[in-house]
C-alpha atoms as a PDB file:
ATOM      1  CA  UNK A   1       0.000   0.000   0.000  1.00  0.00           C
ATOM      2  CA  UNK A   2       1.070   3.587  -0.602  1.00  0.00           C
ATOM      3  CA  UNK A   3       0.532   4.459   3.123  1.00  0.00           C
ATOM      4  CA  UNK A   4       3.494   2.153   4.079  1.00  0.00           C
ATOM      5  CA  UNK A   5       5.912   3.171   1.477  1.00  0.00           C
ATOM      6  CA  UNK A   6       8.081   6.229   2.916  1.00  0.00           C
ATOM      7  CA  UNK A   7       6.788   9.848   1.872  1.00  0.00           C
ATOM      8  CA  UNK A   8      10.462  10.918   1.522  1.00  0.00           C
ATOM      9  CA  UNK A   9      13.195   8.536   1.072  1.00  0.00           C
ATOM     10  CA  UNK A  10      17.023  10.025   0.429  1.00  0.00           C
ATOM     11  CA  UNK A  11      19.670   7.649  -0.589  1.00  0.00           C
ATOM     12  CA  UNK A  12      22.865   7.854  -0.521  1.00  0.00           C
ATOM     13  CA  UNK A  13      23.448  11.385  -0.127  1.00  0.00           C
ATOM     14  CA  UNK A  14      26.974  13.005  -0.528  1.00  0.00           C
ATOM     15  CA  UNK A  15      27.911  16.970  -0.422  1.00  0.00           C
ATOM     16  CA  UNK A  16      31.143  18.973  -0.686  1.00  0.00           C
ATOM     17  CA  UNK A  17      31.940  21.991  -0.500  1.00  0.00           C
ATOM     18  CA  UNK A  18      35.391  22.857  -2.265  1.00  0.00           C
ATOM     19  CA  UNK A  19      38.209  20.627  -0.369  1.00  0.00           C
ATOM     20  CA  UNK A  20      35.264  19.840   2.431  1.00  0.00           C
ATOM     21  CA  UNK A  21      32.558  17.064   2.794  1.00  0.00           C
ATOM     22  CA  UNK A  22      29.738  18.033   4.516  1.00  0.00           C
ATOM     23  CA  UNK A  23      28.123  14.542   3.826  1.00  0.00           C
ATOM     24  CA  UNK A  24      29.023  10.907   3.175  1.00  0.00           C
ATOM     25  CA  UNK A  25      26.375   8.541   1.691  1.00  0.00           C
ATOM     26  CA  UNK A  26      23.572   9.741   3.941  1.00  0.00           C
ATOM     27  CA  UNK A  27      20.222   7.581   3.867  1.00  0.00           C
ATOM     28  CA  UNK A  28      17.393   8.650   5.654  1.00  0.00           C
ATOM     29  CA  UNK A  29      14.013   8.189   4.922  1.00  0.00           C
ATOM     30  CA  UNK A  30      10.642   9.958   6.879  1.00  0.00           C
ATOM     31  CA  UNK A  31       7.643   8.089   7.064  1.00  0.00           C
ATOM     32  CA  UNK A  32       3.601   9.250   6.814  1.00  0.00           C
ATOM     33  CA  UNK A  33       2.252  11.203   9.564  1.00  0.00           C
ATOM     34  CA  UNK A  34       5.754  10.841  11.499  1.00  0.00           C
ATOM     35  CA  UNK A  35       8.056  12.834  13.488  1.00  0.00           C
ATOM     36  CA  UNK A  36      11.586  12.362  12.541  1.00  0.00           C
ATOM     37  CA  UNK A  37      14.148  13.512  15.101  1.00  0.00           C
ATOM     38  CA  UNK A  38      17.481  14.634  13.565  1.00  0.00           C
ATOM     39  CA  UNK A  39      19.831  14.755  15.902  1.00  0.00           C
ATOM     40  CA  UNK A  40      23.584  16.066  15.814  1.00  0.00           C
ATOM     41  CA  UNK A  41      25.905  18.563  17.030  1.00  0.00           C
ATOM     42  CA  UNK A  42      26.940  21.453  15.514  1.00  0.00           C
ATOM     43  CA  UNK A  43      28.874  20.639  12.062  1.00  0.00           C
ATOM     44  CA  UNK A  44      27.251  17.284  12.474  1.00  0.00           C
ATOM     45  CA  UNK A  45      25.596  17.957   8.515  1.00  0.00           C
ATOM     46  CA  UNK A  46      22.137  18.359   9.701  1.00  0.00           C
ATOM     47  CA  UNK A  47      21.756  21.895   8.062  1.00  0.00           C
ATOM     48  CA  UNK A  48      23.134  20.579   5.019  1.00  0.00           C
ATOM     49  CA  UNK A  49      20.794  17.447   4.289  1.00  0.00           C
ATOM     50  CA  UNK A  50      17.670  19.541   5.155  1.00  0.00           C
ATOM     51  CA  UNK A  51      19.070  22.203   2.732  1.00  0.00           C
ATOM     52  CA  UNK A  52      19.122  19.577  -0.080  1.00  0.00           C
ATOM     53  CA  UNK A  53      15.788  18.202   0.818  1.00  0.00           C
ATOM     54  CA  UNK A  54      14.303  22.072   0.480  1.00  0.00           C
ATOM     55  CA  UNK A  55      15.531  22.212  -2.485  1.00  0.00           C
ATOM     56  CA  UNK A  56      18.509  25.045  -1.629  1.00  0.00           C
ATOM     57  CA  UNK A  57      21.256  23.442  -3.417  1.00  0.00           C
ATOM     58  CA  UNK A  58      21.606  20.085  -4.929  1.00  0.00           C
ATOM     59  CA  UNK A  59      23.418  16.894  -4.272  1.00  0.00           C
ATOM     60  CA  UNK A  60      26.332  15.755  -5.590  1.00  0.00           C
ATOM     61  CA  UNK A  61      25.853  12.242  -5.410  1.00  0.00           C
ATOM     62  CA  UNK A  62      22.347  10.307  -4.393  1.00  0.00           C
ATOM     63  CA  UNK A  63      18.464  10.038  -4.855  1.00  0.00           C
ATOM     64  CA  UNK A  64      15.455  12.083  -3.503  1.00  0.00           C
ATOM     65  CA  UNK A  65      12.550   9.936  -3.692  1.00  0.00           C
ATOM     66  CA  UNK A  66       9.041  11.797  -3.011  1.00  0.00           C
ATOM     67  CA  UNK A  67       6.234   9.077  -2.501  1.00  0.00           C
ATOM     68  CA  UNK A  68       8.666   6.575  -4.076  1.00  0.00           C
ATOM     69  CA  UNK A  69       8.898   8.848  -7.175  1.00  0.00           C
ATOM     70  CA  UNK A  70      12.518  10.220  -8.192  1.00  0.00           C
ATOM     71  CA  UNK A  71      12.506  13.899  -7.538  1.00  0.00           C
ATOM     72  CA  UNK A  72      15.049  17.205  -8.145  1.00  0.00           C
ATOM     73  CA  UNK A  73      14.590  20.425  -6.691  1.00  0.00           C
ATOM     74  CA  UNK A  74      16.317  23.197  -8.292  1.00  0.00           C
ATOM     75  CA  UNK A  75      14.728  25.869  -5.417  1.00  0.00           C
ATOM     76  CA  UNK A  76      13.031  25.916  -2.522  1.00  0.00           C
ATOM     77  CA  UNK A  77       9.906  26.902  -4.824  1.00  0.00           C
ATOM     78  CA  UNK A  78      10.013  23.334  -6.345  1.00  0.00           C
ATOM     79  CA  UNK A  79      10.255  21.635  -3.280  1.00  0.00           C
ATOM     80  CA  UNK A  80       7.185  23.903  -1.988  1.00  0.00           C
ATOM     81  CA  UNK A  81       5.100  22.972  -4.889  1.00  0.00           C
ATOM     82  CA  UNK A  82       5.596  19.192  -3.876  1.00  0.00           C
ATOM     83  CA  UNK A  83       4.289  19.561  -0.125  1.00  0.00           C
ATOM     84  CA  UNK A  84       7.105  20.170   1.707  1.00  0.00           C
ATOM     85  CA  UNK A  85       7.458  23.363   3.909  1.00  0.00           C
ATOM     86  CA  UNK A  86      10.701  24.496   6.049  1.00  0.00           C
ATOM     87  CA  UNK A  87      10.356  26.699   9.413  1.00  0.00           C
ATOM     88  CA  UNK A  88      13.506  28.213  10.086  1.00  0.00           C
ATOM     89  CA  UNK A  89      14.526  29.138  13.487  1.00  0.00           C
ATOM     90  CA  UNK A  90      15.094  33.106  12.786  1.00  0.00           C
ATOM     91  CA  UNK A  91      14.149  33.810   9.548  1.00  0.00           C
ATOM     92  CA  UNK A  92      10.436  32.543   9.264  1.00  0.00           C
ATOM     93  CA  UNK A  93       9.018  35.875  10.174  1.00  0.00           C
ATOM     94  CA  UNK A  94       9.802  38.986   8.888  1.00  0.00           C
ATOM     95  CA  UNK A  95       9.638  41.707  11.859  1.00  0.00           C
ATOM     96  CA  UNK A  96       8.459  44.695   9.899  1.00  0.00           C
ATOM     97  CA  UNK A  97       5.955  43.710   7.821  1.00  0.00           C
ATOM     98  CA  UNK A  98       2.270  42.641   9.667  1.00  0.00           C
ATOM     99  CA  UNK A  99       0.937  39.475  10.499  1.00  0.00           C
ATOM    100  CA  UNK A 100      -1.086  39.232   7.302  1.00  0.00           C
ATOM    101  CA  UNK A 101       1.489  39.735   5.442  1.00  0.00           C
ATOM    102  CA  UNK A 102       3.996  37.829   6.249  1.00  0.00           C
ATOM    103  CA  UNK A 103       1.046  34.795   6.504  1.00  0.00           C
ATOM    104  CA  UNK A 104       0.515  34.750   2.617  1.00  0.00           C
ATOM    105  CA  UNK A 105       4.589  36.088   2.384  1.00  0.00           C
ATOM    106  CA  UNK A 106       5.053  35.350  -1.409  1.00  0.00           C
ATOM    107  CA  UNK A 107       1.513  33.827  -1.848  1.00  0.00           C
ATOM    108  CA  UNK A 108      -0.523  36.511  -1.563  1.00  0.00           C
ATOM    109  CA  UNK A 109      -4.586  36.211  -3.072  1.00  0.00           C
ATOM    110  CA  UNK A 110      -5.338  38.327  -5.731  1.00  0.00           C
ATOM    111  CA  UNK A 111      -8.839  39.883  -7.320  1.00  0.00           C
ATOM    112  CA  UNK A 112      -9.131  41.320 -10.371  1.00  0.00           C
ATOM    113  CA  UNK A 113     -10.994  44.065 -11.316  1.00  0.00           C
ATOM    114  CA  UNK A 114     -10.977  44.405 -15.545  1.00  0.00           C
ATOM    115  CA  UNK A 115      -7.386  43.773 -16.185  1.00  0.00           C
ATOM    116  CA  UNK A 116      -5.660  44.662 -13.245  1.00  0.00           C
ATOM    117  CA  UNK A 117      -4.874  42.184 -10.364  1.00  0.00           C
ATOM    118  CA  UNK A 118      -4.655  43.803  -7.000  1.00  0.00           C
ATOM    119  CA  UNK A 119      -3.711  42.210  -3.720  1.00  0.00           C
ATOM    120  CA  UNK A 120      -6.864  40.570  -1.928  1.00  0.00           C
ATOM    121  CA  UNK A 121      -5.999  42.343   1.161  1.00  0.00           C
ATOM    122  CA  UNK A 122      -9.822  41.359   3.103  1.00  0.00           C
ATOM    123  CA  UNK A 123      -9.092  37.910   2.062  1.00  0.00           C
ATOM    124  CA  UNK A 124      -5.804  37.621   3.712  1.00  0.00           C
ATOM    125  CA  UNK A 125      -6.879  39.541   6.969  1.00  0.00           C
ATOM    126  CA  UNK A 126      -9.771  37.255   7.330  1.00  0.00           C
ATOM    127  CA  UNK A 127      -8.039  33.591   6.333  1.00  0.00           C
ATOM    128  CA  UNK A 128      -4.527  35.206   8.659  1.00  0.00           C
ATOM    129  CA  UNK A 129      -7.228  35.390  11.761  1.00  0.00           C
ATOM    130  CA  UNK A 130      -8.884  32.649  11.573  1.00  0.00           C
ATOM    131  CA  UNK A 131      -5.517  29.986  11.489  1.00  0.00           C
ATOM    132  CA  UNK A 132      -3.999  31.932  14.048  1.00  0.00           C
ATOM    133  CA  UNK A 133      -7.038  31.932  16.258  1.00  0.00           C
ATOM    134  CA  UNK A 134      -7.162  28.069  15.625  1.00  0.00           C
ATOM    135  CA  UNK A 135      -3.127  27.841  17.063  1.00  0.00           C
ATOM    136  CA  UNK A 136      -4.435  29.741  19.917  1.00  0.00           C
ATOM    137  CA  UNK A 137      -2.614  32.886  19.008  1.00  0.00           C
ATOM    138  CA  UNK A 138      -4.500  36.232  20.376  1.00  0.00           C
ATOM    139  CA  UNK A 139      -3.479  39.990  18.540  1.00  0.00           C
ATOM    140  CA  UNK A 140      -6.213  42.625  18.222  1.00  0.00           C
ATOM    141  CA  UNK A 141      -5.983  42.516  14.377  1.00  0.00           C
ATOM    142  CA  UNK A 142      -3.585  40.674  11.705  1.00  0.00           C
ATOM    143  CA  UNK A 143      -1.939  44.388  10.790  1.00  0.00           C
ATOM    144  CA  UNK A 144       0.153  44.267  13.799  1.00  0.00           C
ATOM    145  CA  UNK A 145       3.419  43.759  12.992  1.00  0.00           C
ATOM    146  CA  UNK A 146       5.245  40.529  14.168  1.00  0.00           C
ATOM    147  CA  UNK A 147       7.553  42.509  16.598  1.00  0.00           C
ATOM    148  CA  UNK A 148       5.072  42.263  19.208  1.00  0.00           C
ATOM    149  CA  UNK A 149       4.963  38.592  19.127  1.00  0.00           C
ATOM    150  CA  UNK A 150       6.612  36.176  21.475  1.00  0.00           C
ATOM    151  CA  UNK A 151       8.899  32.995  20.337  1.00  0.00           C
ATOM    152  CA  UNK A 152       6.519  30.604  20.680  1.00  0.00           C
ATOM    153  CA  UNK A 153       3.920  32.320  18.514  1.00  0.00           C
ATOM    154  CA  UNK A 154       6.170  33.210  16.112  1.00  0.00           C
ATOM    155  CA  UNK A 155       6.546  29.363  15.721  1.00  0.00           C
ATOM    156  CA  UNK A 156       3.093  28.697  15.800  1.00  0.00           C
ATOM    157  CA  UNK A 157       2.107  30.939  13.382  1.00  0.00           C
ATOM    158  CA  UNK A 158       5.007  29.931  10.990  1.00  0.00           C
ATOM    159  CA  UNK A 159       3.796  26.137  11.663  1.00  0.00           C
ATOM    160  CA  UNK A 160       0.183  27.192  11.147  1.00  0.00           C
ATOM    161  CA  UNK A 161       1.226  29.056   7.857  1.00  0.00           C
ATOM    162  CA  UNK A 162       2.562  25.492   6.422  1.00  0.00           C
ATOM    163  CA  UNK A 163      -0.502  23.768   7.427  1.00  0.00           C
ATOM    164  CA  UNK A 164      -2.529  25.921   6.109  1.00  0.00           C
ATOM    165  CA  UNK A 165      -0.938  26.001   2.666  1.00  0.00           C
ATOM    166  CA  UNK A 166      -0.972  22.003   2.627  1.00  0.00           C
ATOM    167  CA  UNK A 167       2.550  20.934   4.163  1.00  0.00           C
ATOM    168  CA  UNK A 168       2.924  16.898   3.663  1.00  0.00           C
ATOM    169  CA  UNK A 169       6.505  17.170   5.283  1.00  0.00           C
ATOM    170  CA  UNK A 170       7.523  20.308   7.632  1.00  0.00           C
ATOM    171  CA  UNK A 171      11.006  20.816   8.858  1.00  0.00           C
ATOM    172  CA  UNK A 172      11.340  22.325  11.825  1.00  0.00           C
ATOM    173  CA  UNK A 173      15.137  23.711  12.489  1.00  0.00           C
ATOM    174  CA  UNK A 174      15.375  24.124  16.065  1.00  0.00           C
ATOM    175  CA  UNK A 175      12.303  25.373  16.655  1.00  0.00           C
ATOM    176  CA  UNK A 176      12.510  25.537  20.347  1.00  0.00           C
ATOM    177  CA  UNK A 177      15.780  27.838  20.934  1.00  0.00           C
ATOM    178  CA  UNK A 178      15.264  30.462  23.128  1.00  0.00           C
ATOM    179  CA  UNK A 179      11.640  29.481  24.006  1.00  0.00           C
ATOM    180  CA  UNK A 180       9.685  29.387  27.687  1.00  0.00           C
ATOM    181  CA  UNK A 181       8.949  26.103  28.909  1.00  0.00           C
ATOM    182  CA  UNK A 182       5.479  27.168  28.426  1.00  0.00           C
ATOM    183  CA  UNK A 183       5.914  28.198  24.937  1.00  0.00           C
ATOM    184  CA  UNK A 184       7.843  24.589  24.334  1.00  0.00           C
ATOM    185  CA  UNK A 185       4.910  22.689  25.065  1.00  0.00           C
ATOM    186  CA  UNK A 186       2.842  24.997  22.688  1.00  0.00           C
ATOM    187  CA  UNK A 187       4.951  24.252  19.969  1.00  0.00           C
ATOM    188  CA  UNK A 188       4.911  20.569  20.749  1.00  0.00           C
ATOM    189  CA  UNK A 189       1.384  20.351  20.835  1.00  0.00           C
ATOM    190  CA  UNK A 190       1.269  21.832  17.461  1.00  0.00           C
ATOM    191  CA  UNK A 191       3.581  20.103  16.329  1.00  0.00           C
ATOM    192  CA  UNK A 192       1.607  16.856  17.157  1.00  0.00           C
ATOM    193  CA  UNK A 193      -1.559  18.614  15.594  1.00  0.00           C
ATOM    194  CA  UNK A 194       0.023  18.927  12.550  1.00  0.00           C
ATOM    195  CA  UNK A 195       0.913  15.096  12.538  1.00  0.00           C
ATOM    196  CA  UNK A 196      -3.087  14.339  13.428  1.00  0.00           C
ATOM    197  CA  UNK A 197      -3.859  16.226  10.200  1.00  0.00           C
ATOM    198  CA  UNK A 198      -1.577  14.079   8.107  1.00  0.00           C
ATOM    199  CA  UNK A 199       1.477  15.893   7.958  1.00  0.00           C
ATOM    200  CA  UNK A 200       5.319  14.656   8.423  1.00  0.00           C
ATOM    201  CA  UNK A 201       7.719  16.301   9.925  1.00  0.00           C
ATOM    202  CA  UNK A 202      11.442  16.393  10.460  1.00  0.00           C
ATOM    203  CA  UNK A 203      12.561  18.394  13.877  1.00  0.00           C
ATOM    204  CA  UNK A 204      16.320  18.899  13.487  1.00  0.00           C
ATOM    205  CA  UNK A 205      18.181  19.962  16.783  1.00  0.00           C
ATOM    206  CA  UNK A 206      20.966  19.192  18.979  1.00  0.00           C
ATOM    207  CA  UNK A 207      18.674  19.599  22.324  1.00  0.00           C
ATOM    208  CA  UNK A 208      17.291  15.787  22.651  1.00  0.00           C
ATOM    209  CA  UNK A 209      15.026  17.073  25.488  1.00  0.00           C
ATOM    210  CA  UNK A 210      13.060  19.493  22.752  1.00  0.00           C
ATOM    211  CA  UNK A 211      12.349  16.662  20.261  1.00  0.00           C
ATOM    212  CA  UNK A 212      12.067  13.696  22.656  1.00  0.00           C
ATOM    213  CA  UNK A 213       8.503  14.348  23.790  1.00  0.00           C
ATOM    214  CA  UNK A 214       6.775  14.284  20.249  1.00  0.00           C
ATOM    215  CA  UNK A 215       9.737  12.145  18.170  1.00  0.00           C
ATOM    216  CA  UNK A 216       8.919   8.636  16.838  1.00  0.00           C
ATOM    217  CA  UNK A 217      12.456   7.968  15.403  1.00  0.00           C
ATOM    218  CA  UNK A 218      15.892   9.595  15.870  1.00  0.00           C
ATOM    219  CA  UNK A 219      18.592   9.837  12.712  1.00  0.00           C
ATOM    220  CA  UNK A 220      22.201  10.776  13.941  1.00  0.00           C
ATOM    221  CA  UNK A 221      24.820  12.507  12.412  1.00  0.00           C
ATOM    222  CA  UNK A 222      28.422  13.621  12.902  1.00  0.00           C
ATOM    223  CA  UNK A 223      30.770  14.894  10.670  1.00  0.00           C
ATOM    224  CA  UNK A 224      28.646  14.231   7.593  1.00  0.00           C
ATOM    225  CA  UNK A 225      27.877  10.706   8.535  1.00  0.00           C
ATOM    226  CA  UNK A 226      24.687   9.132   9.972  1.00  0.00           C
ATOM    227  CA  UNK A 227      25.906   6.988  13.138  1.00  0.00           C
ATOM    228  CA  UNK A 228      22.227   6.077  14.665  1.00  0.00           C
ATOM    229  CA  UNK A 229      18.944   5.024  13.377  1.00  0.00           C
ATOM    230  CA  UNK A 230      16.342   3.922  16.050  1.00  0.00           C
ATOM    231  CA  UNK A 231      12.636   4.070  17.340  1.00  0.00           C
ATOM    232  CA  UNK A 232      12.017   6.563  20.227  1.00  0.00           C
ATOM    233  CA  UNK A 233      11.526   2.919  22.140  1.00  0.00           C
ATOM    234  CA  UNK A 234      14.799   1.762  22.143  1.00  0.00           C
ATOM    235  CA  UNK A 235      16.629   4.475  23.912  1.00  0.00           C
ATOM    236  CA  UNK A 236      15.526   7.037  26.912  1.00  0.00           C
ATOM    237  CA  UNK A 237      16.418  10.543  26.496  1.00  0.00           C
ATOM    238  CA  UNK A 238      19.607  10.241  28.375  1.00  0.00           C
ATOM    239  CA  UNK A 239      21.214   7.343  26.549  1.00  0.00           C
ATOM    240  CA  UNK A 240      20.739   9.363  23.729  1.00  0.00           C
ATOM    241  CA  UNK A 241      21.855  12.662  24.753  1.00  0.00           C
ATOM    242  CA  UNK A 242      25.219  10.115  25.583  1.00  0.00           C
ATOM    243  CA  UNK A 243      25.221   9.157  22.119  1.00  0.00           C
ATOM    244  CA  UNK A 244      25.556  12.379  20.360  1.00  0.00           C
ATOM    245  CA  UNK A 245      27.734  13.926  23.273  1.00  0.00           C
ATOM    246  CA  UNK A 246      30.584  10.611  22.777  1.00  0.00           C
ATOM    247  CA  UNK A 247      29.841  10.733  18.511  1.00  0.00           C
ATOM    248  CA  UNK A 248      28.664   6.879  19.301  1.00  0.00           C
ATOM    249  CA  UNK A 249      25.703   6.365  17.614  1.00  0.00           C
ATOM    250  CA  UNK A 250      23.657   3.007  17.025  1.00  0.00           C
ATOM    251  CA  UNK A 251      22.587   1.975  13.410  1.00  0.00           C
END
């Protein structure tokens, strides 16, 4: 059945950058409605993989597979058009521009009137509100400007901005840096609503106590190799946290 073939599979992945390989013969592969853990320390190659899946530069040796069909993304516009929707941890939002704005942020609604096409401003007031009253986010109007947000709804907008544009796979890049404790468990609980609603998603991070909670699997890297592939049952947070600390992984 499709539903237990892997939405995205990447095989064999290898990167370099002049003299310097960021990755050797990576394989990872997400499964439907799934929360992927990638785990590493800094250098590790995370950034780079998830920059390949998105579509910002290409491999130099390997396979994307996209519901088991080959796939190349020459831009992140490509890899948008196929379902799959990145969240950044600092550049998601864009402080001086409003709410609205940066909801529909290079997807704006249009009406015409004759032959001119001008920017459906009521629609994207009205759509803005009503996905981020569903994420539980409360402003007086969508033409505030994101400044006056906190973290966490910065993230839950951005996360309720993929949704809402049909996200199959989201990657989250540390998503939870700098965050409350209360605005952690926000974010997790959307991030577990967006699995409910059929999406994928990979959480990259180096903080095993952020992804733990809502993981399923963990992929390890180091140095542009994976080192660990397991189920979220296999290990406690702690062993784990061992694992990337000592660059011992388990595969």
């Amino acid at each position: 059945m499709q539903r237990d073939l892997p939405l995205v599979r990447m095989a064999n992945i290898s990167k370099w950058f002049g003299a310097v390989q960021a990755l050797n013969n990576v394989s990872i592969e997400v499964r439907h409605k799934e929360v992927l853990g990638l785990l590493g320390d800094n250098g590790a190659g995370k950034s780079t993989l998830i920059k390949i899946l998105a579509g910002v530069f290409p491999p130099d040796e390997g396979e994307i597979y996209f519901n088991e069909e080959p796939v190349k993304f020459s831009s992140p516009k490509e890899a948008r058009a196929r379902g799959i929707e990145t969240v950044h941890q600092e550049l998601s939002l864009v402080n001086i521009m409003t709410i609205s704005r940066n909801f529909f942020l290079g997807r704006e609604p249009t009406r015409r009137i004759g032959s001119i096409s001008l920017l459906d401003k009521k629609k994207m007031d009205e759509e803005c509100s009503r996905v981020i009253g569903e994420v539980g986010i409360r402003v007086r109007s969508p033409n505030e400007y994101v400044s006056i947000l906190s973290g966490g709804e910065r993230q839950a907008i951005s996360i309720g901005r993929a949704m809402y544009f049909g996200a199959k796979l989201l990657i989250l890049d540390e998503p939870m840096t700098a965050l409350s404790v209360k605005e952690t468990r926000k974010v997790i609980e959307h991030i577990e609503e967006a699995r409910e609603s059929g999406a994928s998603v990979i959480f990259i991070t180096h903080n095993v106590y952020h992804v733990y909670p809502v993981a399923d699997r963990f992929v390890m890297l180091n140095k542009g190799v994976k080192t660990g592939e397991f189920g979220k049952e296999e290990h406690e947070a702690e062993e784990i946290i061992e694992m990337v600390a000592s660059s011992e992984g388990v595969l």
